[in-house]
N, C-alpha and C. Protein backbone atom coordinates (compact mmCIF):
# COMPACT_ATOMS: atom_id res chain seq x y z
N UNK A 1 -207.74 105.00 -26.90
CA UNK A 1 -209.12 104.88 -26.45
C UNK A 1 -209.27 105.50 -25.05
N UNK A 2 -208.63 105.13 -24.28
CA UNK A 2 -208.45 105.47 -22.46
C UNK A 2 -208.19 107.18 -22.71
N UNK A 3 -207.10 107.58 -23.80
CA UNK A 3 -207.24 109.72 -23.99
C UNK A 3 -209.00 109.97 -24.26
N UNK A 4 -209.34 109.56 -25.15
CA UNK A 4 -210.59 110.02 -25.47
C UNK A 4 -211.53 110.08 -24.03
N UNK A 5 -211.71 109.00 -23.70
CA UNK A 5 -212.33 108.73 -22.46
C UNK A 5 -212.26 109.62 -21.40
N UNK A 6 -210.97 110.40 -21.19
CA UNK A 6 -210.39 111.21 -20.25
C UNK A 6 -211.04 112.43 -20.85
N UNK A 7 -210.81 112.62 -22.29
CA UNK A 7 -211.34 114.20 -22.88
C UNK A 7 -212.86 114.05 -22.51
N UNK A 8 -213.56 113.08 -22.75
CA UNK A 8 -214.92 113.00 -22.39
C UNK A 8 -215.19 113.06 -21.09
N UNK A 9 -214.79 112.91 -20.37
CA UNK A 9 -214.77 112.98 -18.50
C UNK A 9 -214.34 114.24 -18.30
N UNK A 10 -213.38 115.00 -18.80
CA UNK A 10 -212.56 116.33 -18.36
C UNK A 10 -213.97 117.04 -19.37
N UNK A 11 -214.69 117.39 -20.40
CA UNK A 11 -214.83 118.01 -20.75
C UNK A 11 -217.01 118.09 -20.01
N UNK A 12 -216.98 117.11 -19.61
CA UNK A 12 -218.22 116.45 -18.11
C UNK A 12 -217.88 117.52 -17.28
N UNK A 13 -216.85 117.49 -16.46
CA UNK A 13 -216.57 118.16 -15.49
C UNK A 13 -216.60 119.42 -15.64
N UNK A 14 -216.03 119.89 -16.74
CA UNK A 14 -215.99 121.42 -16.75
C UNK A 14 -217.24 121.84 -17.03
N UNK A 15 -218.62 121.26 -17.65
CA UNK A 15 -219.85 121.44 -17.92
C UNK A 15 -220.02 121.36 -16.73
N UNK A 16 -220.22 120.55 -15.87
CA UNK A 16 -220.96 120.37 -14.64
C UNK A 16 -220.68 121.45 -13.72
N UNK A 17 -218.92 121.93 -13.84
CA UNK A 17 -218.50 122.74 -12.66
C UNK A 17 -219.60 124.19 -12.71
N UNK A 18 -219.46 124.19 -14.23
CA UNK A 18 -219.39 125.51 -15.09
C UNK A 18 -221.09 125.89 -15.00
N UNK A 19 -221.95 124.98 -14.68
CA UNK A 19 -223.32 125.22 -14.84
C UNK A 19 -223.48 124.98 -13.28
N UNK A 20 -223.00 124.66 -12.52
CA UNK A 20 -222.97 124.60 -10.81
C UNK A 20 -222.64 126.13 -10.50
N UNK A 21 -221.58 126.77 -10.99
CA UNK A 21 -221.33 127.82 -10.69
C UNK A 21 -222.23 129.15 -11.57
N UNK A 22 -222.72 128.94 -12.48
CA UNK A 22 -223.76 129.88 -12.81
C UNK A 22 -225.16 130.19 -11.95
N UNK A 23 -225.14 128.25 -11.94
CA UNK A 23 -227.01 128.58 -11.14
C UNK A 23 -226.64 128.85 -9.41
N UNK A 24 -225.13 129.71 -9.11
CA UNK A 24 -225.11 130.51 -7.53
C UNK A 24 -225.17 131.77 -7.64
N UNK A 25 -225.35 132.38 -8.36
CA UNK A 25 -225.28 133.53 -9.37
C UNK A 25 -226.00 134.50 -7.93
N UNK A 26 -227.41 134.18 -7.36
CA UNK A 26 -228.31 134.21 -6.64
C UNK A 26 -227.55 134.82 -5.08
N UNK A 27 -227.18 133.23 -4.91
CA UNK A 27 -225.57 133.32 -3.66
C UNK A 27 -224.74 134.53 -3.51
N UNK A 28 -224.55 134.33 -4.75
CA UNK A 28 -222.68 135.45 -4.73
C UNK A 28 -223.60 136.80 -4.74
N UNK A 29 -225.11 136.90 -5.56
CA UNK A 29 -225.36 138.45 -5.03
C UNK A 29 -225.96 138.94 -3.54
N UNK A 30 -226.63 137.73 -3.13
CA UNK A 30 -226.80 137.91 -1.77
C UNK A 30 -226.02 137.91 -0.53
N UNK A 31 -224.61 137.17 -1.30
CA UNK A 31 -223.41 137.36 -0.61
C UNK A 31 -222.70 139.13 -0.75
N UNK A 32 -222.82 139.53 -1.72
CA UNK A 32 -222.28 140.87 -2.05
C UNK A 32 -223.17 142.07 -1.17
N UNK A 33 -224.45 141.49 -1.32
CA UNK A 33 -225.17 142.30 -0.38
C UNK A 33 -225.52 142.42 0.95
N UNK A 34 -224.90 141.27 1.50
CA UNK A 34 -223.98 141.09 3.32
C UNK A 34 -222.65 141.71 3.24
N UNK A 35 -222.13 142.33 2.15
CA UNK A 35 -220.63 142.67 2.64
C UNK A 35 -219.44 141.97 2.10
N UNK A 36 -220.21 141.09 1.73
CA UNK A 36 -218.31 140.13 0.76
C UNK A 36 -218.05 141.34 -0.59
N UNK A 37 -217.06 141.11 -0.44
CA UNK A 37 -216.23 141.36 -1.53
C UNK A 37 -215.93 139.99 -2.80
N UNK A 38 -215.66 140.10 -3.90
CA UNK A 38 -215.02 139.94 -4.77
C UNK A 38 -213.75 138.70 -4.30
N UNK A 39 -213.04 139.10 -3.80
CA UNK A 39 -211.85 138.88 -3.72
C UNK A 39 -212.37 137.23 -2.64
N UNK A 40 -213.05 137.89 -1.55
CA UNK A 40 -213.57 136.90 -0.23
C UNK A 40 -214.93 136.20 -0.95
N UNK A 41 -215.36 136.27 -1.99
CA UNK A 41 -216.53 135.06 -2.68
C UNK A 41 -215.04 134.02 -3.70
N UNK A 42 -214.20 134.50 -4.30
CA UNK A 42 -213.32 133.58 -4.89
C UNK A 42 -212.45 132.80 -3.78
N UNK A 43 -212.27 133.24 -2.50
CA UNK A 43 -211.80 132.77 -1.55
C UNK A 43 -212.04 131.86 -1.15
N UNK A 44 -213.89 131.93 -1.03
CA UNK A 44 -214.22 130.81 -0.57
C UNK A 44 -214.46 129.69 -1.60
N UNK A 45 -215.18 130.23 -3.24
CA UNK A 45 -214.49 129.02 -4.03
C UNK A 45 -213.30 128.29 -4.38
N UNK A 46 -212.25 128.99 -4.05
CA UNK A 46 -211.11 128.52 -3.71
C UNK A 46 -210.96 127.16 -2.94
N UNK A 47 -211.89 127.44 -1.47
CA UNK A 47 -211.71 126.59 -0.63
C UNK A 47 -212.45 125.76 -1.10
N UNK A 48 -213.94 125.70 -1.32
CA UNK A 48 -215.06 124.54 -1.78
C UNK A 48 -213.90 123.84 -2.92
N UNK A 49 -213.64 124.39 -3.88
CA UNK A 49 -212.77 123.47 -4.75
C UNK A 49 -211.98 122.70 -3.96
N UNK A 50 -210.96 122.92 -3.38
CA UNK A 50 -209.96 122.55 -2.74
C UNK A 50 -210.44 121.09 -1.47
N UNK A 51 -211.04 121.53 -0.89
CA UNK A 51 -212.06 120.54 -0.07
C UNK A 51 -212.42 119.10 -0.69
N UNK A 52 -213.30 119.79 -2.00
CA UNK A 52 -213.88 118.64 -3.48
C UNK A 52 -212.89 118.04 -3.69
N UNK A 53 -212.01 118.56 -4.24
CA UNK A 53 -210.65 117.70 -4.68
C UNK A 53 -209.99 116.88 -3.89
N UNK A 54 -209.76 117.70 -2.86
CA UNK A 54 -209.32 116.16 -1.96
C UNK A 54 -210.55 115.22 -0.96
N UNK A 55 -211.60 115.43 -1.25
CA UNK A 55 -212.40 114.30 -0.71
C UNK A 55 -212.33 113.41 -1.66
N UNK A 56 -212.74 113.99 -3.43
CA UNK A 56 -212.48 113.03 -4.03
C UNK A 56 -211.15 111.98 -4.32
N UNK A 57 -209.83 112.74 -4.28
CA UNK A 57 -209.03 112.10 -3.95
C UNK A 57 -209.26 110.73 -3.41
N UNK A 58 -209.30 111.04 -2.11
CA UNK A 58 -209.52 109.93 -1.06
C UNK A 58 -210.84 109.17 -1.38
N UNK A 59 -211.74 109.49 -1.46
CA UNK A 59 -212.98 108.09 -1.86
C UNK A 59 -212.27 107.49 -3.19
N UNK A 60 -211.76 108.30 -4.01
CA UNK A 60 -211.27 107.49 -5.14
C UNK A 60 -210.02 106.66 -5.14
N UNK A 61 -209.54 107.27 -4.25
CA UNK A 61 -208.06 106.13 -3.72
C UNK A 61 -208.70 104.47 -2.95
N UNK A 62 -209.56 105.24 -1.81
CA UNK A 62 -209.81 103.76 -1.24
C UNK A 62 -211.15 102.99 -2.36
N UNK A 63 -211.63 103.40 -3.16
CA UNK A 63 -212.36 102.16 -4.20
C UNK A 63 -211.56 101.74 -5.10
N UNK A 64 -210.86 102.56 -5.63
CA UNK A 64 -209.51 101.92 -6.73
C UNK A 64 -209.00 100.76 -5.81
N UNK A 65 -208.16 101.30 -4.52
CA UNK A 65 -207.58 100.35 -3.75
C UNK A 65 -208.08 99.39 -3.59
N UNK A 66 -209.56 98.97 -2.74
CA UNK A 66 -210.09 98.51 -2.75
C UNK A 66 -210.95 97.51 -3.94
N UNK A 67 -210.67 97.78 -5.07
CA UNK A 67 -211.19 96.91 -6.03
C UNK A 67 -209.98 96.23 -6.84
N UNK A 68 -208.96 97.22 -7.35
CA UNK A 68 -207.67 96.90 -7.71
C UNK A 68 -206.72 95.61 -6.76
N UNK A 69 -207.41 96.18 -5.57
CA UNK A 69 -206.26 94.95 -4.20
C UNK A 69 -207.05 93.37 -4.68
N UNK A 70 -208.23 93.46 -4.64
CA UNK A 70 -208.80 92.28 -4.75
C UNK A 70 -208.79 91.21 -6.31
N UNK A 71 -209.05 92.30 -7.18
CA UNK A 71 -208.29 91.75 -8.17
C UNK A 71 -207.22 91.26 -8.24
N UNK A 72 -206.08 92.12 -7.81
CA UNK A 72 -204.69 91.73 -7.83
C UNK A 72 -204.25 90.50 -7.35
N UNK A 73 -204.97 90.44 -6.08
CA UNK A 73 -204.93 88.83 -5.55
C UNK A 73 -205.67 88.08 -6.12
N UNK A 74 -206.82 88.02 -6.58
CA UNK A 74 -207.20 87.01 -7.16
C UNK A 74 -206.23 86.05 -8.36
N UNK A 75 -205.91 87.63 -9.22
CA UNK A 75 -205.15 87.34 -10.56
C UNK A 75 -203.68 86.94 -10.20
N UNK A 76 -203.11 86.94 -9.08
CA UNK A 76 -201.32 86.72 -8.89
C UNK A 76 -201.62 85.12 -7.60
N UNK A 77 -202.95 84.86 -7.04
CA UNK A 77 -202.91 84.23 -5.84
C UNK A 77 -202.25 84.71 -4.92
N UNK A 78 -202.18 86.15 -4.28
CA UNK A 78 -201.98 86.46 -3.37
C UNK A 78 -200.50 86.72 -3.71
N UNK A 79 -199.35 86.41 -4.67
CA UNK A 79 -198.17 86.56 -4.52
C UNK A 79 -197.68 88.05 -5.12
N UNK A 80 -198.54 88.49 -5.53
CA UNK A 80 -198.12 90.16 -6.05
C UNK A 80 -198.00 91.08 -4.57
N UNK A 81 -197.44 92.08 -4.90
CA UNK A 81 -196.94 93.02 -3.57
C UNK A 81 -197.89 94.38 -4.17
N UNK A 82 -197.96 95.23 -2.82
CA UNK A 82 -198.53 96.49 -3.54
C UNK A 82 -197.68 97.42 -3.90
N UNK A 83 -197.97 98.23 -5.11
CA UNK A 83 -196.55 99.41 -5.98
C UNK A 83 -197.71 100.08 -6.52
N UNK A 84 -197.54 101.16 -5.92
CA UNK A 84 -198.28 102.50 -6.62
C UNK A 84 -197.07 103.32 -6.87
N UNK A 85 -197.50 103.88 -8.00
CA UNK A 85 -196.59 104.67 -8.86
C UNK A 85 -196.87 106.35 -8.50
N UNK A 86 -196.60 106.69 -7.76
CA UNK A 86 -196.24 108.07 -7.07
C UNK A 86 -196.28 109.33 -7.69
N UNK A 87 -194.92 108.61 -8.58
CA UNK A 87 -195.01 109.98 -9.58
C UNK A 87 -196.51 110.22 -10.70
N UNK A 88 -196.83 108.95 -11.15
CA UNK A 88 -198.36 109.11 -12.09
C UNK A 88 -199.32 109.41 -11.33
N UNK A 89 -199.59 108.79 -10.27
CA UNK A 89 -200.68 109.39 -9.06
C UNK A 89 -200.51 110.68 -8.88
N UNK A 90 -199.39 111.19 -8.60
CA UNK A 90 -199.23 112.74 -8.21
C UNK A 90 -199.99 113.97 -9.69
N UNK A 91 -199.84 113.01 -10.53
CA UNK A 91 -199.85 113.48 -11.99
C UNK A 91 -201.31 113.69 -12.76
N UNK A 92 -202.27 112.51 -11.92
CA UNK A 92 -203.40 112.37 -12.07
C UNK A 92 -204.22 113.55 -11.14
N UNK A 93 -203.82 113.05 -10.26
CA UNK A 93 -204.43 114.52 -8.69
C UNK A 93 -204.13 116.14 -9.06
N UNK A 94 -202.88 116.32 -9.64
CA UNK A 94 -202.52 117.43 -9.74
C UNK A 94 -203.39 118.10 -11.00
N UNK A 95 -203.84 117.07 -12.36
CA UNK A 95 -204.53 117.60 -13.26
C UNK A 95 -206.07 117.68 -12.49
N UNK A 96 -206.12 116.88 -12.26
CA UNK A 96 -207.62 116.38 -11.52
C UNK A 96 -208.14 118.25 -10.74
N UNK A 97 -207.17 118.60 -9.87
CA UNK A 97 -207.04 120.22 -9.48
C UNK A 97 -207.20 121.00 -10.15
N UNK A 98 -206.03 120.97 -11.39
CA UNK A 98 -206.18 121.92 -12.35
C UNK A 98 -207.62 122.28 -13.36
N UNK A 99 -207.97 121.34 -13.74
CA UNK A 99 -208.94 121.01 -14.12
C UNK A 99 -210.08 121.86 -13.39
N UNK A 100 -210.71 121.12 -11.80
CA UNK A 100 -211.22 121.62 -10.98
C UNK A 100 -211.24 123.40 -10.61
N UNK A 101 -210.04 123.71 -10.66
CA UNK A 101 -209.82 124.89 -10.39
C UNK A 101 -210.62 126.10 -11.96
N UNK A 102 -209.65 125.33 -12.96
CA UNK A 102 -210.38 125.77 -14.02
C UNK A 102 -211.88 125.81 -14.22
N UNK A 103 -212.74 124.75 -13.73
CA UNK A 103 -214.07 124.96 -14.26
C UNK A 103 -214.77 125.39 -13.25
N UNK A 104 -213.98 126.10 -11.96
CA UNK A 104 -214.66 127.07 -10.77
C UNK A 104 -214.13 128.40 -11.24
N UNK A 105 -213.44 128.71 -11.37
CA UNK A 105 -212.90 130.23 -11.62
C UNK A 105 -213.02 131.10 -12.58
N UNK A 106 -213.03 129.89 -13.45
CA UNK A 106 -213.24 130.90 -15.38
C UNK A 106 -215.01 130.84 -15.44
N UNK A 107 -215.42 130.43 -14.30
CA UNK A 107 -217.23 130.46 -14.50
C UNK A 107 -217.19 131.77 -13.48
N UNK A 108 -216.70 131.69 -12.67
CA UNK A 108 -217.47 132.31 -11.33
C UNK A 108 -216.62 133.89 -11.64
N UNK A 109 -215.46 133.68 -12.13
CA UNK A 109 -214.58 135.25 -12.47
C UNK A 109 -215.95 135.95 -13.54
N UNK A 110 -216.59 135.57 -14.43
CA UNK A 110 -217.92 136.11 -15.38
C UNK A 110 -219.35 136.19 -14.61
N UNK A 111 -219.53 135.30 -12.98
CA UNK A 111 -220.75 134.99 -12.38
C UNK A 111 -220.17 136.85 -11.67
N UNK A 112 -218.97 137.04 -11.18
CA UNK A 112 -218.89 137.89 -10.62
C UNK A 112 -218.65 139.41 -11.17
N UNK A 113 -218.60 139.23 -12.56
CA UNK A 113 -218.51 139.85 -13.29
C UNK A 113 -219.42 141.29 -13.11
N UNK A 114 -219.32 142.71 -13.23
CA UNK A 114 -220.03 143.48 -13.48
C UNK A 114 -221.30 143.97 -12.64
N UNK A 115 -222.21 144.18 -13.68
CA UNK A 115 -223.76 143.86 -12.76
C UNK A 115 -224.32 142.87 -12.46
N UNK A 116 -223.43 141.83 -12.72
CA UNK A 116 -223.95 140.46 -12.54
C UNK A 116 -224.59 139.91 -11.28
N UNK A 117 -223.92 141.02 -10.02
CA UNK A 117 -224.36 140.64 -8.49
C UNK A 117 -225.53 140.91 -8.59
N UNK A 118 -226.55 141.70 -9.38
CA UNK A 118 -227.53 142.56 -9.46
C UNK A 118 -228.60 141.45 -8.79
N UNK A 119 -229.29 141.49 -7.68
CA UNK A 119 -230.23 140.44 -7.60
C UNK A 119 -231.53 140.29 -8.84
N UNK A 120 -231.53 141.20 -9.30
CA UNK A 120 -232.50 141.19 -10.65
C UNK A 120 -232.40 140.12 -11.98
N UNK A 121 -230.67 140.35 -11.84
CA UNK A 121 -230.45 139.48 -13.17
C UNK A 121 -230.28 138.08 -12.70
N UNK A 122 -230.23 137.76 -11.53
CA UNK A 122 -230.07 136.25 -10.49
C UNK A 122 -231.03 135.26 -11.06
């Protein structure tokens, strides 16, 4: 039940990334027509991804933490210790990227595509 849930959330995200990065279409040609290149508009989606990912990281670490801690004590009376599992966390973040990365690049590599900078077709 919890895979499905994940395919339904991962397959959210890549819609959302994927229709975020079409409607800049506008951006990247008015960016092309200051002088960016190609190479320096994926650069900077590069970075906006990268940024996203780890803010979310972190707000999502301290509400997990934060809701998980309080539970935990409630449910043990305070006698449970804290154990985060490192290697699955690392495992979650690292797809969480991949993911991310995927539904910025395979949109925006076709936004940048061709005549696509054309401010006409924007």
């Amino acid at each position: 039940m919890l895979g499905l849930i994940v395919a339904f959330v991962a397959i959210a995200v890549l819609n959302t990334l994927a229709m975020s990065i079409s409607d800049r279409r506008g951006e990247f040609a008015a960016l092309a027509l200051t002088g960016a290149t190609r190479r320096q508009i994926r650069r900077m989606l590069g970075w906006e991804t990268a940024a996203s990912v780890a803010l979310a990281t972190v707000l999502g670490l301290g509400v997990s933490f934060a809701v998980l801690s309080c539970y935990a004590e409630g449910i043990t009376r305070g006698t449970a210790g804290f154990a985060a599992p490192a290697g699955e966390l690392a495992l979650v973040v690292l797809g969480a990227a991949v993911l991310a990365a995927a539904g910025t690049w395979l949109p925006a590599r076709a936004a940048l595509r061709g005549r696509t900078l054309d401010l006409k077709s924007a």
